[in-house]
PDB file of N, CA and C in Angstrom:
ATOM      1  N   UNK A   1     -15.547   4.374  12.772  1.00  0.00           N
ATOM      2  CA  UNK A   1     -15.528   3.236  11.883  1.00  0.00           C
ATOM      3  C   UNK A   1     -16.976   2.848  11.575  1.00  0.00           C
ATOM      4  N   UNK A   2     -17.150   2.619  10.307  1.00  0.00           N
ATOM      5  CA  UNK A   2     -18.673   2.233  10.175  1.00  0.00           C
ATOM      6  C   UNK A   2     -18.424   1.005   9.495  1.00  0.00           C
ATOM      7  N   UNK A   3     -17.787   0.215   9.165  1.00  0.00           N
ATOM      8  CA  UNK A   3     -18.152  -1.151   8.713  1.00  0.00           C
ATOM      9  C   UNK A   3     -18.927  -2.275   9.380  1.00  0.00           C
ATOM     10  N   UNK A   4     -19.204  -2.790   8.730  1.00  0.00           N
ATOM     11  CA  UNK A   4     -20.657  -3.808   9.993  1.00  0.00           C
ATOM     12  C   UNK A   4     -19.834  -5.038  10.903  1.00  0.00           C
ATOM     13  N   UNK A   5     -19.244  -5.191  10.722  1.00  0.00           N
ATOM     14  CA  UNK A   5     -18.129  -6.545  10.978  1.00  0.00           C
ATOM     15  C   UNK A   5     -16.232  -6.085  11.899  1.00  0.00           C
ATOM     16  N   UNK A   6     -16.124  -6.757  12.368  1.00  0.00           N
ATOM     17  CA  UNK A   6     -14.895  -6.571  12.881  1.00  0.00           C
ATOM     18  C   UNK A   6     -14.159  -7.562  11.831  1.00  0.00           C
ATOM     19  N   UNK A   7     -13.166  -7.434  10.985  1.00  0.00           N
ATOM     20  CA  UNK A   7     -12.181  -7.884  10.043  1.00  0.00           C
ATOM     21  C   UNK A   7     -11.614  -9.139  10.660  1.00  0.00           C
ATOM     22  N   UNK A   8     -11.481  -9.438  11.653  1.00  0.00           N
ATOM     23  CA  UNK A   8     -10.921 -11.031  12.245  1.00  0.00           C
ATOM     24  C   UNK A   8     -11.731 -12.128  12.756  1.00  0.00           C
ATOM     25  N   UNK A   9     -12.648 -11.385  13.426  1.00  0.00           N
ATOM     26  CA  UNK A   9     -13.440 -12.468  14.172  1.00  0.00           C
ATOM     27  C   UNK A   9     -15.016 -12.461  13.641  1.00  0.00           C
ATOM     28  N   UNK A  10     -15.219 -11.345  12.487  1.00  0.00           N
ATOM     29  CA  UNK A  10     -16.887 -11.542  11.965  1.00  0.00           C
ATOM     30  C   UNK A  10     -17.569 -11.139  12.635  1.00  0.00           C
ATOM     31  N   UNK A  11     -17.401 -10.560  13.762  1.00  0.00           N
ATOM     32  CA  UNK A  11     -18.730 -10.055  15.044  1.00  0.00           C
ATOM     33  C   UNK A  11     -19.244  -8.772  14.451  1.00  0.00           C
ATOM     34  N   UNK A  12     -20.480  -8.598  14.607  1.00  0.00           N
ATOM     35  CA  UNK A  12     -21.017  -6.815  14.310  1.00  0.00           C
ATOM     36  C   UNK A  12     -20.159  -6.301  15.136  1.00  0.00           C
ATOM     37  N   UNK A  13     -19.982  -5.395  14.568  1.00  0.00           N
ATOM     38  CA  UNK A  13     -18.856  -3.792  15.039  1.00  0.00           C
ATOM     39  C   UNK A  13     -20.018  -2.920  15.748  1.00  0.00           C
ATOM     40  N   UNK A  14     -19.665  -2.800  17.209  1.00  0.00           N
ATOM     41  CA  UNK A  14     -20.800  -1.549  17.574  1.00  0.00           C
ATOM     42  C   UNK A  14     -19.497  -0.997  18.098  1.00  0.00           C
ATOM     43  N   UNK A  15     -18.568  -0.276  17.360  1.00  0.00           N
ATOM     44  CA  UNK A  15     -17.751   0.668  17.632  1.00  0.00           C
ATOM     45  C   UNK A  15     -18.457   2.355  17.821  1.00  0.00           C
ATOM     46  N   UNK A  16     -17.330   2.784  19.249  1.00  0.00           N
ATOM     47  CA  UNK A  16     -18.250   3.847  19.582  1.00  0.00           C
ATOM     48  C   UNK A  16     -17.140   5.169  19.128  1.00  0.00           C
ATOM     49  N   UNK A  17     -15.981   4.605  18.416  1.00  0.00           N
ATOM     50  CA  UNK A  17     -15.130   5.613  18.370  1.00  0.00           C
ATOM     51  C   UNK A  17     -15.368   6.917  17.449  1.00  0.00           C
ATOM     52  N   UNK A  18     -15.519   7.966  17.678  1.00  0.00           N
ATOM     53  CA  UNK A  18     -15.581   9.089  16.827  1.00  0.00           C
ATOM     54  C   UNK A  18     -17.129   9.403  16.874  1.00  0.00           C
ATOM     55  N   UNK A  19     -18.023   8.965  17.821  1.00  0.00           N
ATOM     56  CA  UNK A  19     -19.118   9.054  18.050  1.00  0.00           C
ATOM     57  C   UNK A  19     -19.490  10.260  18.676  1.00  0.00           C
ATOM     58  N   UNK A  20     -20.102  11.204  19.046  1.00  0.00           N
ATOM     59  CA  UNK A  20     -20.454  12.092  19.607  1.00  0.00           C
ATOM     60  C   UNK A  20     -21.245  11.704  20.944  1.00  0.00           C
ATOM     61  N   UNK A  21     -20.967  12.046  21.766  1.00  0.00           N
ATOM     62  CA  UNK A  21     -21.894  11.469  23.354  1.00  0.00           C
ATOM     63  C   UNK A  21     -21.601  10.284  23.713  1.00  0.00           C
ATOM     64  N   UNK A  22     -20.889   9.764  22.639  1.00  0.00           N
ATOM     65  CA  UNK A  22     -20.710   7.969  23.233  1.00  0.00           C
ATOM     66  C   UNK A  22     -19.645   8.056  24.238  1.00  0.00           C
ATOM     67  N   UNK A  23     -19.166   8.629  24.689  1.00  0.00           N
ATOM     68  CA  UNK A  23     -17.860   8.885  25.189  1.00  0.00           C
ATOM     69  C   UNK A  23     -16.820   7.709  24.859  1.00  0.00           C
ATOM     70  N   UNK A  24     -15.787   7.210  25.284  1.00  0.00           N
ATOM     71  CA  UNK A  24     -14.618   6.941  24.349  1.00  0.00           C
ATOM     72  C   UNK A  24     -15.014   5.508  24.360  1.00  0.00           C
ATOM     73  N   UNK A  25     -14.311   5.080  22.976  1.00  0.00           N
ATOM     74  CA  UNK A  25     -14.239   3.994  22.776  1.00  0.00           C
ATOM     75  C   UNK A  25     -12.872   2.527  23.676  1.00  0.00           C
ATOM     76  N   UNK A  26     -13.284   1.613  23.484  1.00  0.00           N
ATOM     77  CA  UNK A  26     -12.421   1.160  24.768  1.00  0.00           C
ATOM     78  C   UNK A  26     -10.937   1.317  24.256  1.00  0.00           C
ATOM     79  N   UNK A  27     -11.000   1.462  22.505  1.00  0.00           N
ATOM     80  CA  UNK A  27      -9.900   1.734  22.144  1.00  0.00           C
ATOM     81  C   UNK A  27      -8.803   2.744  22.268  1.00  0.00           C
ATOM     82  N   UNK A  28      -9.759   3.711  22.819  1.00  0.00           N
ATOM     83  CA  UNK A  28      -9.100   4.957  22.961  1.00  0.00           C
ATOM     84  C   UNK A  28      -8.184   4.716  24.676  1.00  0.00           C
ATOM     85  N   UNK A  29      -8.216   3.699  25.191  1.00  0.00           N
ATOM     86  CA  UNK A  29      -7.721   3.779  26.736  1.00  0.00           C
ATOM     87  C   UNK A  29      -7.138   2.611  26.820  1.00  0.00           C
ATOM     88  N   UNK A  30      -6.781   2.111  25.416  1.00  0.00           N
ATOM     89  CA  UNK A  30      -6.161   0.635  25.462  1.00  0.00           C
ATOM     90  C   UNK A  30      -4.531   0.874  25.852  1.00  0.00           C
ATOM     91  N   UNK A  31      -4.292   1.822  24.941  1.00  0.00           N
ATOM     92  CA  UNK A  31      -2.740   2.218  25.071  1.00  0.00           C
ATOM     93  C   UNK A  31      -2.649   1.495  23.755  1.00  0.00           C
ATOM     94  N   UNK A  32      -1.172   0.758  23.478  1.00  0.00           N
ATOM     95  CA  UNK A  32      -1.115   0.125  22.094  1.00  0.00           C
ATOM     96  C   UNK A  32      -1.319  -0.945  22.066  1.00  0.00           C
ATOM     97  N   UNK A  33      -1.832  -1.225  20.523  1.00  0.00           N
ATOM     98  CA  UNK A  33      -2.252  -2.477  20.466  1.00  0.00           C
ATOM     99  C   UNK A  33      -0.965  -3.478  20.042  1.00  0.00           C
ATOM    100  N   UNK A  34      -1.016  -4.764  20.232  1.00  0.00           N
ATOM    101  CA  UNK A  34       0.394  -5.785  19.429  1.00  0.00           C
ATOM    102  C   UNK A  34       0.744  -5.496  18.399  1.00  0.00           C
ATOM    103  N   UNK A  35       1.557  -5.237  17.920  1.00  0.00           N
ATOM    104  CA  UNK A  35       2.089  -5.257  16.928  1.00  0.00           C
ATOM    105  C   UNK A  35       1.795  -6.132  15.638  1.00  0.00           C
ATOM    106  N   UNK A  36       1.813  -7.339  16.215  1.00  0.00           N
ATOM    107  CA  UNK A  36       1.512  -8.643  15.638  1.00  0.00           C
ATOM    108  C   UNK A  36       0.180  -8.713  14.754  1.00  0.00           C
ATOM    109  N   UNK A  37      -0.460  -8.312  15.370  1.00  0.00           N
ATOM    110  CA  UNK A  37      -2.410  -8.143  15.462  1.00  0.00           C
ATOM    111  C   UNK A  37      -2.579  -7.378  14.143  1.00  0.00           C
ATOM    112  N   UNK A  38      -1.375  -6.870  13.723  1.00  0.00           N
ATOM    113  CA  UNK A  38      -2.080  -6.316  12.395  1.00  0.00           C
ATOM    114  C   UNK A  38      -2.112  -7.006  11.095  1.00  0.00           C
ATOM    115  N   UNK A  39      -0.716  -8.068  11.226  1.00  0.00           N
ATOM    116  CA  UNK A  39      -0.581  -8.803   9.948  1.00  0.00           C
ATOM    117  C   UNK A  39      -1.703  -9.650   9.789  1.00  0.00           C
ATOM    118  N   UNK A  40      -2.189  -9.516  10.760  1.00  0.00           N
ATOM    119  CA  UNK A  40      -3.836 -10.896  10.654  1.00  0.00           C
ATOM    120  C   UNK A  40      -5.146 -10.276  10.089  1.00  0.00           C
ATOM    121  N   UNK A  41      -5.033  -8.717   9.993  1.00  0.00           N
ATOM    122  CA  UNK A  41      -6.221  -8.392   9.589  1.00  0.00           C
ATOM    123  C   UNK A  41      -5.888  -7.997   7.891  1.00  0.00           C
ATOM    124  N   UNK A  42      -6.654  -8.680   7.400  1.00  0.00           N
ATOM    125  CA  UNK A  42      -6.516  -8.436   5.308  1.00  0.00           C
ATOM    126  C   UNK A  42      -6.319  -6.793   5.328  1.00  0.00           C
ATOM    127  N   UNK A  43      -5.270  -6.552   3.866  1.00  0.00           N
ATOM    128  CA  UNK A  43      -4.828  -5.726   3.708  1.00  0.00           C
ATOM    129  C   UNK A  43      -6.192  -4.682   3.077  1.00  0.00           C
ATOM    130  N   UNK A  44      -7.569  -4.815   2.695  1.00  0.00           N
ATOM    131  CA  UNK A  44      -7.991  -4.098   2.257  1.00  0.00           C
ATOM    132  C   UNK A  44      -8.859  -3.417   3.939  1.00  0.00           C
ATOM    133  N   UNK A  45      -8.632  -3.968   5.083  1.00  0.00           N
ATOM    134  CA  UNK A  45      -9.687  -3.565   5.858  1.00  0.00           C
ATOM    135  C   UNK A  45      -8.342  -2.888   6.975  1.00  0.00           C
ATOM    136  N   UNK A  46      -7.004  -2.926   6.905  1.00  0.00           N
ATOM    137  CA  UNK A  46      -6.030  -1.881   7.485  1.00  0.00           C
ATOM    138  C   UNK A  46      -5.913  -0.231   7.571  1.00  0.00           C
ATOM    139  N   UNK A  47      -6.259  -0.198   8.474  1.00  0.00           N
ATOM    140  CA  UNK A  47      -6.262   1.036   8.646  1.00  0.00           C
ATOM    141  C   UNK A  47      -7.500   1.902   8.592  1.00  0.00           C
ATOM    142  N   UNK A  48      -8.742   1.004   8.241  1.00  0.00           N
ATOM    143  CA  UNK A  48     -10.224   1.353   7.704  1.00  0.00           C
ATOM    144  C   UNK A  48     -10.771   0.560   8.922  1.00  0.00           C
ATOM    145  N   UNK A  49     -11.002  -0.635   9.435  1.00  0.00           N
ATOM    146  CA  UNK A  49     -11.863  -1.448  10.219  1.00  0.00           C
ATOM    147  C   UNK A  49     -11.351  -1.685  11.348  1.00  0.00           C
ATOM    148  N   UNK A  50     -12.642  -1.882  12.490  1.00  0.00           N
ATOM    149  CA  UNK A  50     -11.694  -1.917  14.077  1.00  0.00           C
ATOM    150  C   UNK A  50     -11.817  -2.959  14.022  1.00  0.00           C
ATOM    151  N   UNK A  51     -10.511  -3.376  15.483  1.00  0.00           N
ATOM    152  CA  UNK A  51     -10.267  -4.744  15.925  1.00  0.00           C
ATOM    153  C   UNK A  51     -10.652  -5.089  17.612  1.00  0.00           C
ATOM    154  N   UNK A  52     -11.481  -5.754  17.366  1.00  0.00           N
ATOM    155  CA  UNK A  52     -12.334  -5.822  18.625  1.00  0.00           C
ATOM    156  C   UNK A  52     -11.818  -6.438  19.833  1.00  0.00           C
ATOM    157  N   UNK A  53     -11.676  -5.899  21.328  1.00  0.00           N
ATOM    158  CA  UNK A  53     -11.211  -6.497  22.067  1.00  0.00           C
ATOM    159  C   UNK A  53     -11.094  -7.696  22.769  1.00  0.00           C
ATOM    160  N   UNK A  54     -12.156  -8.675  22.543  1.00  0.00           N
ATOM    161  CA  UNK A  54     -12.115  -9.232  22.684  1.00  0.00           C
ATOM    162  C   UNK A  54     -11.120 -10.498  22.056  1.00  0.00           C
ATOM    163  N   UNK A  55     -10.645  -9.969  20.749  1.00  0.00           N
ATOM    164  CA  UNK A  55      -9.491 -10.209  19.515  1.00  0.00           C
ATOM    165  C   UNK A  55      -8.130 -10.173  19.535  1.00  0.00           C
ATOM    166  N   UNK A  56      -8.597  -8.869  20.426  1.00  0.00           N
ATOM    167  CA  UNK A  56      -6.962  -8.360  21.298  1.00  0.00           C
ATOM    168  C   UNK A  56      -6.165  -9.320  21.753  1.00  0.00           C
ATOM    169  N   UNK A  57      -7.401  -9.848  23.344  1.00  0.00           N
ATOM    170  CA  UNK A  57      -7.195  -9.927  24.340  1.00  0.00           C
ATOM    171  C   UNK A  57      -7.225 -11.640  23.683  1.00  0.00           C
ATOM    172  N   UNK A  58      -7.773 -12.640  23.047  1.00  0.00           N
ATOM    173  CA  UNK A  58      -7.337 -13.594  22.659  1.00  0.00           C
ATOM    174  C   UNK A  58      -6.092 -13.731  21.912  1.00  0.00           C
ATOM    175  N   UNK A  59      -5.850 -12.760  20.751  1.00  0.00           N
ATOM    176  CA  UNK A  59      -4.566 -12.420  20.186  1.00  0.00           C
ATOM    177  C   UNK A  59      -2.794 -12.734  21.618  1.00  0.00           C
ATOM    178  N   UNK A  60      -3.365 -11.797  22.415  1.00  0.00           N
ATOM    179  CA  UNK A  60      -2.220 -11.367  23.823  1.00  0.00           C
ATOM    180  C   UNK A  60      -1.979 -13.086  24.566  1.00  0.00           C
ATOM    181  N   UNK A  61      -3.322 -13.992  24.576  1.00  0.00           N
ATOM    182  CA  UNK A  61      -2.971 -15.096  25.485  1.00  0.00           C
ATOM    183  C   UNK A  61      -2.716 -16.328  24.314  1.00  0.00           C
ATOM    184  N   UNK A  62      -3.084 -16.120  23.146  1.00  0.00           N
ATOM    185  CA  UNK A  62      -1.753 -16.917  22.329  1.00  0.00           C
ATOM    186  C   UNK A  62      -0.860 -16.797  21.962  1.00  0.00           C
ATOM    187  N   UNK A  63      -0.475 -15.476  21.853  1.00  0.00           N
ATOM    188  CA  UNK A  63       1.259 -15.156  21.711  1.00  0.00           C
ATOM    189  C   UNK A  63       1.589 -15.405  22.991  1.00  0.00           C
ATOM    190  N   UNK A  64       1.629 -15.104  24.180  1.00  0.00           N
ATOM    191  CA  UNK A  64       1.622 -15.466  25.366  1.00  0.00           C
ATOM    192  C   UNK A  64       2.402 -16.829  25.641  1.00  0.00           C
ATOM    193  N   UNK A  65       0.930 -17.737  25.528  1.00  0.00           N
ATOM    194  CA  UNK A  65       1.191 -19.216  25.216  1.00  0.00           C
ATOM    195  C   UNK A  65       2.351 -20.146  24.471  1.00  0.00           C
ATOM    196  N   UNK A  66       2.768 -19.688  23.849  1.00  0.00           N
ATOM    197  CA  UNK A  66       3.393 -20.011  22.572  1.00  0.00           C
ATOM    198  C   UNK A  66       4.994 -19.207  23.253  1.00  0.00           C
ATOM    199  N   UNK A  67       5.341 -18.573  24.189  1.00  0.00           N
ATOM    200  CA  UNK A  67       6.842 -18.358  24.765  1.00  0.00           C
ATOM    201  C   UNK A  67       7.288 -19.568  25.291  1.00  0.00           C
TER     202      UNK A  67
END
């Protein structure tokens, strides 16, 4: 992914996925992500821009919250 920004939260993207030597990205060992988590990111940056874990992992403790 090379876009400068993570699509939800605005942070620079230092995504390491598809990098050579970087070894894996944390995405690659996440397993799956929510389901949910995708309707929040705009339709032009789906499937093109990463979603940063820290996004995730706030995403997981307000759906959470909210049972």
């Amino acid at each position: 992914m090379t876009d400068k920004n993570f699509p939800l939260c605005g942070e620079g993207n230092r995504c390491m996925a598809g990098i050579e030597g970087q070894g894996n990205c944390w995405c690659y060992i996440e397993g799956e992500f929510p389901k949910g988590i995708f309707e929040l990111v705009p339709p032009e940056s789906k499937a093109k821009h990463c979603i940063c874990k820290k996004c995730v992992d706030t995403y997981r403790e307000e759906t959470e919250m909210k049972k």
